[in-house]
N, C-alpha and C. Protein backbone atom coordinates (compact mmCIF):
# COMPACT_ATOMS: atom_id res chain seq x y z
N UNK A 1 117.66 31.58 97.75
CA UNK A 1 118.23 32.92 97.59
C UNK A 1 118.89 33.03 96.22
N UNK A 2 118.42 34.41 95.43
CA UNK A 2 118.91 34.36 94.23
C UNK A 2 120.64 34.18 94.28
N UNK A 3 121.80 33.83 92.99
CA UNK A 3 123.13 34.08 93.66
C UNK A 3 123.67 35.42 93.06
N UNK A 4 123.02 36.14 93.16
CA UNK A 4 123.30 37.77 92.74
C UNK A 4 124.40 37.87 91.93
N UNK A 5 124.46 37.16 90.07
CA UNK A 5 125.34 36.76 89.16
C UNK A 5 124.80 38.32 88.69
N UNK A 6 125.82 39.07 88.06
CA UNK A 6 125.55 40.64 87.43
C UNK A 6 125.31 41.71 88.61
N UNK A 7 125.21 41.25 89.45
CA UNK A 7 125.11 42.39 90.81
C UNK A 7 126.85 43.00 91.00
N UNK A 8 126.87 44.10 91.28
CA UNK A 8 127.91 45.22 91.49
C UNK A 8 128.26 43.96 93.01
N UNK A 9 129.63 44.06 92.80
CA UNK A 9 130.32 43.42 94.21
C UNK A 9 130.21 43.50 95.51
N UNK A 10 129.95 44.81 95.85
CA UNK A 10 128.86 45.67 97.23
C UNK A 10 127.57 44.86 97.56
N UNK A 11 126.82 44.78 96.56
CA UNK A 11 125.48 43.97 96.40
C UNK A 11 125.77 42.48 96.71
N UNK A 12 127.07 41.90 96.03
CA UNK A 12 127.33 40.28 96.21
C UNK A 12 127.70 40.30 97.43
N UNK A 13 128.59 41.18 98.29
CA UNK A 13 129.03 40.84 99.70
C UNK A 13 127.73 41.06 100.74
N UNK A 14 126.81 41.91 100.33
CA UNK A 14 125.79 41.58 101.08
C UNK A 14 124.94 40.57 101.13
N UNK A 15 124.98 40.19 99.79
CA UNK A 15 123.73 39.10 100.13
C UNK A 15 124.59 37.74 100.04
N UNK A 16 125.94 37.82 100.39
CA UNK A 16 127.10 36.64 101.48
C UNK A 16 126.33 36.79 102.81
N UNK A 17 126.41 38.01 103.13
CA UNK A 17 125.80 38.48 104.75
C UNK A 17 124.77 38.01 104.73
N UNK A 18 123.43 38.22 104.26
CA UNK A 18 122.39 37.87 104.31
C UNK A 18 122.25 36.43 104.36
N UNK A 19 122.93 35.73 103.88
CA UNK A 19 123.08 33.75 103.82
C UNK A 19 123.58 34.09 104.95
N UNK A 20 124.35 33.65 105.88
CA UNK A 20 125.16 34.15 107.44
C UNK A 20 124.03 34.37 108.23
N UNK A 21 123.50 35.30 107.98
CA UNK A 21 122.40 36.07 109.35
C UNK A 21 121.47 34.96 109.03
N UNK A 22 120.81 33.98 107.50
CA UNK A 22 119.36 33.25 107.56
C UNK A 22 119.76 31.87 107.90
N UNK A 23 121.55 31.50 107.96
CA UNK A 23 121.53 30.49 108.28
C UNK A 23 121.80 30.38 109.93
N UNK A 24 122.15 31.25 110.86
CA UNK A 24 122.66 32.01 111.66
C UNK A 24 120.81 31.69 112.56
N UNK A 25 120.05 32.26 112.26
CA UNK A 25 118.64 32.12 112.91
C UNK A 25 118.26 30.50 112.67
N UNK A 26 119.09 29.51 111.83
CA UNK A 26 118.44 28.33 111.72
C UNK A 26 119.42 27.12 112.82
N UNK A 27 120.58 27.51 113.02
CA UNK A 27 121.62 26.69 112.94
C UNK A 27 122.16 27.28 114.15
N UNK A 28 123.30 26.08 114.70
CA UNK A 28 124.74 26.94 115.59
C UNK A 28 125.23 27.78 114.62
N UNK A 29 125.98 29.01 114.90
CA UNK A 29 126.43 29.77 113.65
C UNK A 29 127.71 29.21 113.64
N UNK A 30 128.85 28.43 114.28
CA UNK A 30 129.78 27.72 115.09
C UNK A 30 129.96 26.35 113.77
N UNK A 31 128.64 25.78 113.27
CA UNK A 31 128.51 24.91 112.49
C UNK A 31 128.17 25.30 110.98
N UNK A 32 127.91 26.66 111.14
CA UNK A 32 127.95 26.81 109.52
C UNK A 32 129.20 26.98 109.03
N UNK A 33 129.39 26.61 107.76
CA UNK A 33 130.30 26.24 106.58
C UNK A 33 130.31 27.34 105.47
N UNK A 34 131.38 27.31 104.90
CA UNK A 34 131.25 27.84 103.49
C UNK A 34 130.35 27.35 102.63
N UNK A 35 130.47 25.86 102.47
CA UNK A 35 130.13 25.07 101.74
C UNK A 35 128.07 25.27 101.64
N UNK A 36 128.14 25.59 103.10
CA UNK A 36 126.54 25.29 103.59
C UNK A 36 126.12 27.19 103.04
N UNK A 37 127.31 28.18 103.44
CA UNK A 37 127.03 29.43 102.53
C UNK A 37 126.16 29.59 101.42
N UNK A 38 127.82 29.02 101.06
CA UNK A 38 127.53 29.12 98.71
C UNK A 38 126.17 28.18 98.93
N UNK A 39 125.86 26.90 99.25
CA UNK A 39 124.66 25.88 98.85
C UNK A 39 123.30 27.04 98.98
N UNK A 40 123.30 27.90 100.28
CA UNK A 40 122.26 28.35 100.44
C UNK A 40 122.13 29.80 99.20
N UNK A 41 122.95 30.52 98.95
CA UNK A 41 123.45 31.32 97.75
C UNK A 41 123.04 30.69 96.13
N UNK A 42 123.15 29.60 96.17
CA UNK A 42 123.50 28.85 94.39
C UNK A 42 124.46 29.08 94.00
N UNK A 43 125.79 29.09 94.59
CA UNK A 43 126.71 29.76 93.98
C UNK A 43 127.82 28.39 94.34
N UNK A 44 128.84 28.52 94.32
CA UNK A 44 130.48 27.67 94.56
C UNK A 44 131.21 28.51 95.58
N UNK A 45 132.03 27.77 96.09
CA UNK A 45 132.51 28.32 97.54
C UNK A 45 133.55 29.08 96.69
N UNK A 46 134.47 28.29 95.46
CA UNK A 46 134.93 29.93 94.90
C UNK A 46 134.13 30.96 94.82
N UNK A 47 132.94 31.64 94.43
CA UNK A 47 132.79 32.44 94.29
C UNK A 47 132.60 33.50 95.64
N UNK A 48 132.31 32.77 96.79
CA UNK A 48 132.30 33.46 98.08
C UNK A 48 133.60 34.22 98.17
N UNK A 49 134.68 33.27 97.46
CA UNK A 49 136.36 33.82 98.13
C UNK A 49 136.81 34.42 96.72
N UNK A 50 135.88 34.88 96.24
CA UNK A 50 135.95 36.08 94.98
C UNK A 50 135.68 37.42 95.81
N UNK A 51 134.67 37.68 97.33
CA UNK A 51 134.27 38.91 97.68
C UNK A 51 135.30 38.83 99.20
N UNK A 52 135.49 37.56 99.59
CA UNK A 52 135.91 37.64 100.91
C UNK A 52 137.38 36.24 101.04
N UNK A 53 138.27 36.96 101.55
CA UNK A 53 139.61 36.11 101.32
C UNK A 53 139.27 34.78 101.99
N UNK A 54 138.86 34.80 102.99
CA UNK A 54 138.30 33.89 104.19
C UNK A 54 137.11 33.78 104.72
N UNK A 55 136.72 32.78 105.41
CA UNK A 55 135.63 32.62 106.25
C UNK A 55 135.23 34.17 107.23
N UNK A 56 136.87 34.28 108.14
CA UNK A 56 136.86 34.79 109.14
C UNK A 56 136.49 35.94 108.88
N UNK A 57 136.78 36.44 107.11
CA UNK A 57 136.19 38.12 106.89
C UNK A 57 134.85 37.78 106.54
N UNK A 58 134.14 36.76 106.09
CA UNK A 58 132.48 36.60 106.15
C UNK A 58 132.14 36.87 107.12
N UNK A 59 132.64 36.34 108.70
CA UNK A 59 131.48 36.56 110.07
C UNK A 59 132.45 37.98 110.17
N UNK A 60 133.46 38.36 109.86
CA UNK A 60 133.22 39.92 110.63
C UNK A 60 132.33 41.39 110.00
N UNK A 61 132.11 40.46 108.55
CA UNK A 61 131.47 41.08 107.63
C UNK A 61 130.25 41.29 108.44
N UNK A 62 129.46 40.13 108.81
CA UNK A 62 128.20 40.10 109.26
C UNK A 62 128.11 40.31 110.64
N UNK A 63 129.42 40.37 111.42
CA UNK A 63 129.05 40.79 112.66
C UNK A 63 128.81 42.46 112.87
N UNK A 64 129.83 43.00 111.41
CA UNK A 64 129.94 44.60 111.41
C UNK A 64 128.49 44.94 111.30
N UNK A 65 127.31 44.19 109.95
CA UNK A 65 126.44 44.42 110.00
C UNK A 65 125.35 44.64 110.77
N UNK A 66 125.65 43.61 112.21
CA UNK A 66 124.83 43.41 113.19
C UNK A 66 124.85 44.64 114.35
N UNK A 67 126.08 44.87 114.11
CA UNK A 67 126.41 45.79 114.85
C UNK A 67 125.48 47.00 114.51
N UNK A 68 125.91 47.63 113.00
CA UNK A 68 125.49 48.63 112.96
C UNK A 68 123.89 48.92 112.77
N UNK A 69 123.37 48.00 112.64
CA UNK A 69 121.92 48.01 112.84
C UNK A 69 121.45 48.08 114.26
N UNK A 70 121.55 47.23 114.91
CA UNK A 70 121.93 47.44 116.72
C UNK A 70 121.28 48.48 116.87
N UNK A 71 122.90 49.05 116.92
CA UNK A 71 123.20 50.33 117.46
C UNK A 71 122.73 51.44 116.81
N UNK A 72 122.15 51.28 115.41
CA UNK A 72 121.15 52.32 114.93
C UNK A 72 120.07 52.07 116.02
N UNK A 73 119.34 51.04 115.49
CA UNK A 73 118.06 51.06 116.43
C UNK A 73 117.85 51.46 117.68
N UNK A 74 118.59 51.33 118.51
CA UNK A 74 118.95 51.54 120.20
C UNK A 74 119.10 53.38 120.43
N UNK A 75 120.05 53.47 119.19
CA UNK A 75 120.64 55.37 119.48
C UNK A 75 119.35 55.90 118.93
N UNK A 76 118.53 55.23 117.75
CA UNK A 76 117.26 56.07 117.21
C UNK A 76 116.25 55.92 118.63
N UNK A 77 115.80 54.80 118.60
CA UNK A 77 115.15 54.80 119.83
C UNK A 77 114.90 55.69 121.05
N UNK A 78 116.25 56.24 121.38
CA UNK A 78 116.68 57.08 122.31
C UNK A 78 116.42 58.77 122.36
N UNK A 79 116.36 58.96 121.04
CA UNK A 79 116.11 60.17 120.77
C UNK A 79 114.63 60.68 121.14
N UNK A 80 113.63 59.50 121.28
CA UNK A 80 112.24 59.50 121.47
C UNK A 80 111.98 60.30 123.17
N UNK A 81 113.41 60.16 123.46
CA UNK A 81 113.01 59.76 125.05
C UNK A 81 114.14 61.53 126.04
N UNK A 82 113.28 61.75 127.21
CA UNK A 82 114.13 62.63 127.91
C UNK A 82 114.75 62.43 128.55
N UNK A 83 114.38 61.52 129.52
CA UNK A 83 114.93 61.09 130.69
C UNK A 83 116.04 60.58 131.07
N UNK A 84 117.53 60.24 131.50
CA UNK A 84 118.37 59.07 131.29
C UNK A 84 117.82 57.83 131.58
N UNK A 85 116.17 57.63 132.79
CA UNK A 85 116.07 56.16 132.80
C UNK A 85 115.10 56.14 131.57
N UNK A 86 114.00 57.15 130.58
CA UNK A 86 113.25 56.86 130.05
C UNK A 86 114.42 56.68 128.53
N UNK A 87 115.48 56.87 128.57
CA UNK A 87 116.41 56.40 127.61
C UNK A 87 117.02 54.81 127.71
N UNK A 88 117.19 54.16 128.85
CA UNK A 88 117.76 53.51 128.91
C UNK A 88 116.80 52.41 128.99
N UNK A 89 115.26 52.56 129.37
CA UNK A 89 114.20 52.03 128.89
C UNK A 89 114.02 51.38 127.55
N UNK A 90 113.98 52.92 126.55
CA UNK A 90 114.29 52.81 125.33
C UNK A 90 114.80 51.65 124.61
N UNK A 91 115.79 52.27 125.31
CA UNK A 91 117.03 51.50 124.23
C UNK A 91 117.10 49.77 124.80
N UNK A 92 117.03 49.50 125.93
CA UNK A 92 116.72 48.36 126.06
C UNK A 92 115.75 47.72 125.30
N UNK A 93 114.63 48.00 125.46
CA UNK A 93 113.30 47.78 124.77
C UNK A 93 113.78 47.69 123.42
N UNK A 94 114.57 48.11 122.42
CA UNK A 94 114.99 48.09 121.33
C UNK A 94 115.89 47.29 120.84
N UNK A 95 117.14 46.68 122.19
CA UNK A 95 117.73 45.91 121.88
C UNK A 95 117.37 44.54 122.02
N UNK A 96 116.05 44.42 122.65
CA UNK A 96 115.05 42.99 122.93
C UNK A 96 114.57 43.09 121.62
N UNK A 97 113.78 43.86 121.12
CA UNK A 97 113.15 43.96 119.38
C UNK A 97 114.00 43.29 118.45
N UNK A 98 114.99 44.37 118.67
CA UNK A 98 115.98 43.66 117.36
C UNK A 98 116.22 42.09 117.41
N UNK A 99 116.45 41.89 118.86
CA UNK A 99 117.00 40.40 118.70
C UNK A 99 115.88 39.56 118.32
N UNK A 100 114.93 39.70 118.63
CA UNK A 100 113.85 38.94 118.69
C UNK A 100 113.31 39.03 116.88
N UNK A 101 113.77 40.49 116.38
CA UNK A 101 112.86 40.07 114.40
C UNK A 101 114.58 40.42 113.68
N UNK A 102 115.32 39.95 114.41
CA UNK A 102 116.65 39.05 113.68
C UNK A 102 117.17 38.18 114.29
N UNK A 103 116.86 37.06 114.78
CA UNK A 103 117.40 36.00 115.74
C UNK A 103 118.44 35.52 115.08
N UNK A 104 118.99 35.73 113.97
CA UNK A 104 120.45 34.88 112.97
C UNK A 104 121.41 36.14 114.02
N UNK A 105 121.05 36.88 114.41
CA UNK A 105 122.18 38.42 114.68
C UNK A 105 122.48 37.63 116.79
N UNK A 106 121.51 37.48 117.24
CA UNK A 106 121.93 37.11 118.51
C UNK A 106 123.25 36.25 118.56
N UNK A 107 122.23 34.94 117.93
CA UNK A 107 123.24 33.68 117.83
C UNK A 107 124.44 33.77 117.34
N UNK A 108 125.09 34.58 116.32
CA UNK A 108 126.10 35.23 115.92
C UNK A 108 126.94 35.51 116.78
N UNK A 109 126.38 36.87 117.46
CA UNK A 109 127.32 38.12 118.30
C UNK A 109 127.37 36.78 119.37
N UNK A 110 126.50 35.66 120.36
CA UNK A 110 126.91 35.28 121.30
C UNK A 110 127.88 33.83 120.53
N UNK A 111 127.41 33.23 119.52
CA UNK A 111 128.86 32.27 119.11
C UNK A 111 130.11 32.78 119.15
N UNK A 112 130.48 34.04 118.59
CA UNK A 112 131.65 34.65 118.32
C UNK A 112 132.54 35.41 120.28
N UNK A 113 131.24 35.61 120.71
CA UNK A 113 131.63 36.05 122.03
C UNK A 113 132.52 34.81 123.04
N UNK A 114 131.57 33.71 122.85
CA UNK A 114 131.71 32.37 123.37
C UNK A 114 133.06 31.75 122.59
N UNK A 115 133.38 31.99 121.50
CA UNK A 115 134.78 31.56 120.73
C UNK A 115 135.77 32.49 121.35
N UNK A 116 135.70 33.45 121.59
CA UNK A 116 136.89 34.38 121.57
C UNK A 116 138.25 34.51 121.18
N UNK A 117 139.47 34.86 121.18
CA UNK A 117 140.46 34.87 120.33
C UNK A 117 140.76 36.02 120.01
N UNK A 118 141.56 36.40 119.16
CA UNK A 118 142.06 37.45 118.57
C UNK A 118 141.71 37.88 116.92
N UNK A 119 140.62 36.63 116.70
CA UNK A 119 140.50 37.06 115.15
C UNK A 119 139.63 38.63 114.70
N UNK A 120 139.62 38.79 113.89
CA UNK A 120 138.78 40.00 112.86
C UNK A 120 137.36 39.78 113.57
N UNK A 121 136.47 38.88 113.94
CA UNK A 121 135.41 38.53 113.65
C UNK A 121 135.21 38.75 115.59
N UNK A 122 135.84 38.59 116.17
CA UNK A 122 135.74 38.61 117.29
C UNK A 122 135.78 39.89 117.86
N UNK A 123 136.83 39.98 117.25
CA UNK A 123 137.48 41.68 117.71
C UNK A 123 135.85 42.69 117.74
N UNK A 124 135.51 42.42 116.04
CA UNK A 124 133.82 43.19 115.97
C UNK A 124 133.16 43.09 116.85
N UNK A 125 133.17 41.97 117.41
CA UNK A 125 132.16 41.39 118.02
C UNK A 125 131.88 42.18 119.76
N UNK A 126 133.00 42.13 119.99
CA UNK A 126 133.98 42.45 121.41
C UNK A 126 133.52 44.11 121.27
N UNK A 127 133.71 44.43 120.05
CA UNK A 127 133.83 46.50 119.99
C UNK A 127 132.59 46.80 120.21
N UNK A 128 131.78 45.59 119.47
CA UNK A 128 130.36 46.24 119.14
C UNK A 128 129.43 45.96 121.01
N UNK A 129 129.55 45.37 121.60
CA UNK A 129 129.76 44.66 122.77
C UNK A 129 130.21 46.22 123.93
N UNK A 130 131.02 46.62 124.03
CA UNK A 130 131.56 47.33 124.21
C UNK A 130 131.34 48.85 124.31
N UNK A 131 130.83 49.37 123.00
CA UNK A 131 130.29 50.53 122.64
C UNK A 131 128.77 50.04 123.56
N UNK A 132 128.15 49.24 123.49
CA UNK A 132 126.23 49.17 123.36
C UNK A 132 126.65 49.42 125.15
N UNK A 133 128.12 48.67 125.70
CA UNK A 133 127.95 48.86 127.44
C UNK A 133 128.01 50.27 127.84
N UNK A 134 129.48 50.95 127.05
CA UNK A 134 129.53 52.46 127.27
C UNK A 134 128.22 53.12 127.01
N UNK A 135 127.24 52.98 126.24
CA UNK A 135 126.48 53.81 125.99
C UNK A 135 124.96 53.94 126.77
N UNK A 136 124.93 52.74 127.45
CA UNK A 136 124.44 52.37 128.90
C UNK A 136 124.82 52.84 129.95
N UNK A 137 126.29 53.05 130.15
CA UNK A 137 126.87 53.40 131.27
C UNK A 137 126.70 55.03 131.04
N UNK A 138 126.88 55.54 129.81
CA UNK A 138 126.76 56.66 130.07
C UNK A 138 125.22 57.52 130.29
N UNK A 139 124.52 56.80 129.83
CA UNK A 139 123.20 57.00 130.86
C UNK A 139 122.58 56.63 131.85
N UNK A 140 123.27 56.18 132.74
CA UNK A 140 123.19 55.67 134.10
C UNK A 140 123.97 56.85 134.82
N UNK A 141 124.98 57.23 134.27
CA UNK A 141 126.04 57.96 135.06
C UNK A 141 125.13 59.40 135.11
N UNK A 142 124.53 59.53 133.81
CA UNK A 142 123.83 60.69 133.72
C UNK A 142 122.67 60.97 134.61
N UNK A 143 122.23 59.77 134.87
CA UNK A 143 121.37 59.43 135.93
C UNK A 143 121.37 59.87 137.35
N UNK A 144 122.31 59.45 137.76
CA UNK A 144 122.86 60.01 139.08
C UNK A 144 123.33 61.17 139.00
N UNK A 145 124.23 62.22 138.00
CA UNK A 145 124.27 63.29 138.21
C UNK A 145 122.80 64.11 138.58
N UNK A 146 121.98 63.89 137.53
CA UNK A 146 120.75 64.46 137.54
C UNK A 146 119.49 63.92 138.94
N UNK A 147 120.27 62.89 139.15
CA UNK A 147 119.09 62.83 140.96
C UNK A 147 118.07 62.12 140.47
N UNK A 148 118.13 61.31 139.08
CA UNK A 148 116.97 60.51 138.68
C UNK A 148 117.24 58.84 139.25
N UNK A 149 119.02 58.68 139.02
CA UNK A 149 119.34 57.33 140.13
C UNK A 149 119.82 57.60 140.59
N UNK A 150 120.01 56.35 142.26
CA UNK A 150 120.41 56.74 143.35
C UNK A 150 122.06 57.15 143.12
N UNK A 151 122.86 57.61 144.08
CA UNK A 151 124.18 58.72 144.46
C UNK A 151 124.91 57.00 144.16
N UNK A 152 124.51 55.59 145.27
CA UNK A 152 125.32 54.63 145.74
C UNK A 152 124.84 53.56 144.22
N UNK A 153 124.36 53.79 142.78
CA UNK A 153 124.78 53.02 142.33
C UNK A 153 125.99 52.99 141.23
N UNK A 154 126.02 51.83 141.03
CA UNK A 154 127.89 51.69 140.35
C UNK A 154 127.38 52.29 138.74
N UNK A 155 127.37 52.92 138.22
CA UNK A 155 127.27 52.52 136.57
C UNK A 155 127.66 51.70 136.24
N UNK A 156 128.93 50.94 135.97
CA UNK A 156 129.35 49.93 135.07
C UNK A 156 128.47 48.72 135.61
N UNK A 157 128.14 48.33 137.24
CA UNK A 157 127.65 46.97 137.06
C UNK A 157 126.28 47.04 136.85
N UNK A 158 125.74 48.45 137.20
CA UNK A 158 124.66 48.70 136.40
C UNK A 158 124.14 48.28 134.62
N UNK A 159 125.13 49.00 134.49
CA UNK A 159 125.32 48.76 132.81
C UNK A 159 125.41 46.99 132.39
N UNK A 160 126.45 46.80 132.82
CA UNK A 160 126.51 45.05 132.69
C UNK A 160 125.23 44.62 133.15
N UNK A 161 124.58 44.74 134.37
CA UNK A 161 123.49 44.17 134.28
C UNK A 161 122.06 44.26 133.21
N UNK A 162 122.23 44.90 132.82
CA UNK A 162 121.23 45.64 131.76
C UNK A 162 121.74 44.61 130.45
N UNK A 163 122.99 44.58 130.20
CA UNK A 163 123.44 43.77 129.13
C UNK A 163 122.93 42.13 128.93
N UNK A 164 123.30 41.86 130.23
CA UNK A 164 123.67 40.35 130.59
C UNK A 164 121.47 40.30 130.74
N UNK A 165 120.64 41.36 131.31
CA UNK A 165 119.70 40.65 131.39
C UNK A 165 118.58 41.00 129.95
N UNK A 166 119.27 41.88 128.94
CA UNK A 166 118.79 41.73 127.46
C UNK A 166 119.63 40.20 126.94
N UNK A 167 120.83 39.91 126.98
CA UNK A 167 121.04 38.57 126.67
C UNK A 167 120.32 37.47 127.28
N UNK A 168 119.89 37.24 128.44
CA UNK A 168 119.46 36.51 128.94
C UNK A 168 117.63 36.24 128.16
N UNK A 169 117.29 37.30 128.08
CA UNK A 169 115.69 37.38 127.03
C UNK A 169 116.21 36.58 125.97
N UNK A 170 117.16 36.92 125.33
CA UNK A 170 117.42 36.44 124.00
C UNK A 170 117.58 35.13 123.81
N UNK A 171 118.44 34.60 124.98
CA UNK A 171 118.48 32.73 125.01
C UNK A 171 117.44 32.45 125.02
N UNK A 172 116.68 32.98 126.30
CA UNK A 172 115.77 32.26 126.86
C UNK A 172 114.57 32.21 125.79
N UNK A 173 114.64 33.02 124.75
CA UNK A 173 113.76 33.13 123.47
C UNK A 173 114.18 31.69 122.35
N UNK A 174 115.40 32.18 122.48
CA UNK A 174 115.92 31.00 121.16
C UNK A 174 116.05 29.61 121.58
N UNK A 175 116.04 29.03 122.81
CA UNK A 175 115.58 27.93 123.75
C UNK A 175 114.57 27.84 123.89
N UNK A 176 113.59 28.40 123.89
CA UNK A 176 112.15 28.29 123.34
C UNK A 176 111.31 28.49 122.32
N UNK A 177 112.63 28.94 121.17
CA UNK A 177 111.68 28.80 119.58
C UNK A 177 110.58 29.77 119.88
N UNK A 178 110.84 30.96 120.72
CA UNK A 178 109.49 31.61 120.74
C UNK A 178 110.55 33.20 120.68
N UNK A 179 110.28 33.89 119.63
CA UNK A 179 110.90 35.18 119.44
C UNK A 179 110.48 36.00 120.00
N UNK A 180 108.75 35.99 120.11
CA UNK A 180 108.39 37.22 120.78
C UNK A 180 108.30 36.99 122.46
N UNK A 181 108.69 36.25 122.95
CA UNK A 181 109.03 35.87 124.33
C UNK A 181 109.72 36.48 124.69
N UNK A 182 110.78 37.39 124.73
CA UNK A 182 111.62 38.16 124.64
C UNK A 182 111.08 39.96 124.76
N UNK A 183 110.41 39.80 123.84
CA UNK A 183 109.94 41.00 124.18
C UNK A 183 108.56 41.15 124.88
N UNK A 184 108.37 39.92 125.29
CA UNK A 184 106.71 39.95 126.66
C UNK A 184 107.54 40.69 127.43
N UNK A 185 108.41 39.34 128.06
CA UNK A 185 108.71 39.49 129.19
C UNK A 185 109.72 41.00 129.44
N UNK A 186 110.38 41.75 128.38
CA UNK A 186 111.51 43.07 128.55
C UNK A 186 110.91 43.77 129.39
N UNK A 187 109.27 44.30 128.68
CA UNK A 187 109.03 45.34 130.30
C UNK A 187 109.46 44.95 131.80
N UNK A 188 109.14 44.04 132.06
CA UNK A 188 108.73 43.15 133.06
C UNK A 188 110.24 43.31 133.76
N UNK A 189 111.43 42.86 132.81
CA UNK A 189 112.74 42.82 133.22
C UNK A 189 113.33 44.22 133.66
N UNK A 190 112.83 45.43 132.97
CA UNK A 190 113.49 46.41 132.93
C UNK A 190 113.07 46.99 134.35
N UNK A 191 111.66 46.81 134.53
CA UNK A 191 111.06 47.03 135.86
C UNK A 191 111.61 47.10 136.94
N UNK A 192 112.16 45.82 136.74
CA UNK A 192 113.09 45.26 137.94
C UNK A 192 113.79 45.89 138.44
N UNK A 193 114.81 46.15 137.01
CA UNK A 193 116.26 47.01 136.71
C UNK A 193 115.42 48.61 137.60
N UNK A 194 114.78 49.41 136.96
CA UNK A 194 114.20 50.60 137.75
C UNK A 194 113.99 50.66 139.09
N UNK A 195 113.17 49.37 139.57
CA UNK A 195 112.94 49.67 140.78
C UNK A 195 114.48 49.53 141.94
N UNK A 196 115.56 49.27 141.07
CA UNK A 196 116.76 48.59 142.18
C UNK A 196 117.38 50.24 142.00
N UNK A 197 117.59 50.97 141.21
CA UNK A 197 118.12 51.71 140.85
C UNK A 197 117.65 53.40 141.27
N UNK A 198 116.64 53.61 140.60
CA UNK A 198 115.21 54.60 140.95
C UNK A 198 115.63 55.38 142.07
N UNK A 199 116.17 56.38 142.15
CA UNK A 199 115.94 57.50 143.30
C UNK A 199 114.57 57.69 143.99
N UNK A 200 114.40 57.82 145.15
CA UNK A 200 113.26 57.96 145.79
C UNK A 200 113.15 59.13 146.28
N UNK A 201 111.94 60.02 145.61
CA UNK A 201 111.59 61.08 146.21
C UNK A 201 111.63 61.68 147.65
């Protein structure tokens, strides 16, 4: 990776991020270093703490990033769609994609989840986490108003389940070194999710 020497400072903190997310798809993200940063950069670990005071503002740097790509992809996705379940289809289906052609972004959001604490980097982590459940829940809820899911299901453990079984693709991808495994099997998962849920004519 070039070390972006003459690049506007905006440009240098991204492509900090970008080392993060390529070492992030290779590594525990738990075990990367500054040191292993700057090496992959060409640069000196001073110059990392020229854009970022600390480590801890590098991963929230890159968790903000993860986030907001996410959650682009998932809300664009959605717009394709009418339905609250042909939305929540969607957006599932989108949040299996992403993980699967950025695997440095999984391993990330679930190291930082798995650390927890009160730092900067977590906190992102936790919001971004958070927002992707509300925005599940609120098309589930929409669901049942509209008579598309049943009256007796919960939204929220609805929603969590939807979460927990797009994370579950994602291990079960990165434990098998196979990215697009993840997105075979999503239809297949979401299916599931429909048929438990699904109002019956």
């Amino acid at each position: 990776m070039a070390n972006g020497r003459g690049l506007p400072a905006e440009e240098r903190r991204a492509m900090i991020v970008d080392a993060v997310l390529d070492l992030s798809s290779e590594r525990d993200p738990a075990e990367i270093t500054t040191a292993a940063i700057a090496e992959r950069m060409g640069v000196t670990q001073g110059a990392l703490f020229r854009h970022f005071p600390n480590k801890e503002a590098v991963w929230s740097a890159a968790l903000d990033r993860v986030a907001g790509m996410m959650l682009s992809a998932v809300e664009g996705s959605m717009k394709r769609s009418a339905s609250p379940l042909a939305r929540l289809e969607t957006a599932f289906m989108a949040t299996v994609r992403f993980a699967a052609a950025h695997p440095g972004a999984p391993r990330l959001l679930l190291s930082e989840l798995r650390r927890g604490g009160n730092g900067g980097a977590s906190l992102v982590a936790r919001s971004m986490m958070q927002r992707y459940t509300s925005l599940l829940r609120g098309l589930i809820d929409e669901g049942v108003k509209l008579g598309e899911i049943r009256a007796d299901v919960q939204p929220d453990a609805a929603a969590h389940y939807l979460v927990g079984a797009a994370q579950g693709l994602a291990i079960q991808s990165l434990i098998g070194g196979d990215a697009d495994m993840a997105v075979r099997n999503a239809p297949g998962a979401f299916e599931i999710f429909r048929r438990g849920v699904e109002a019956r004519s």
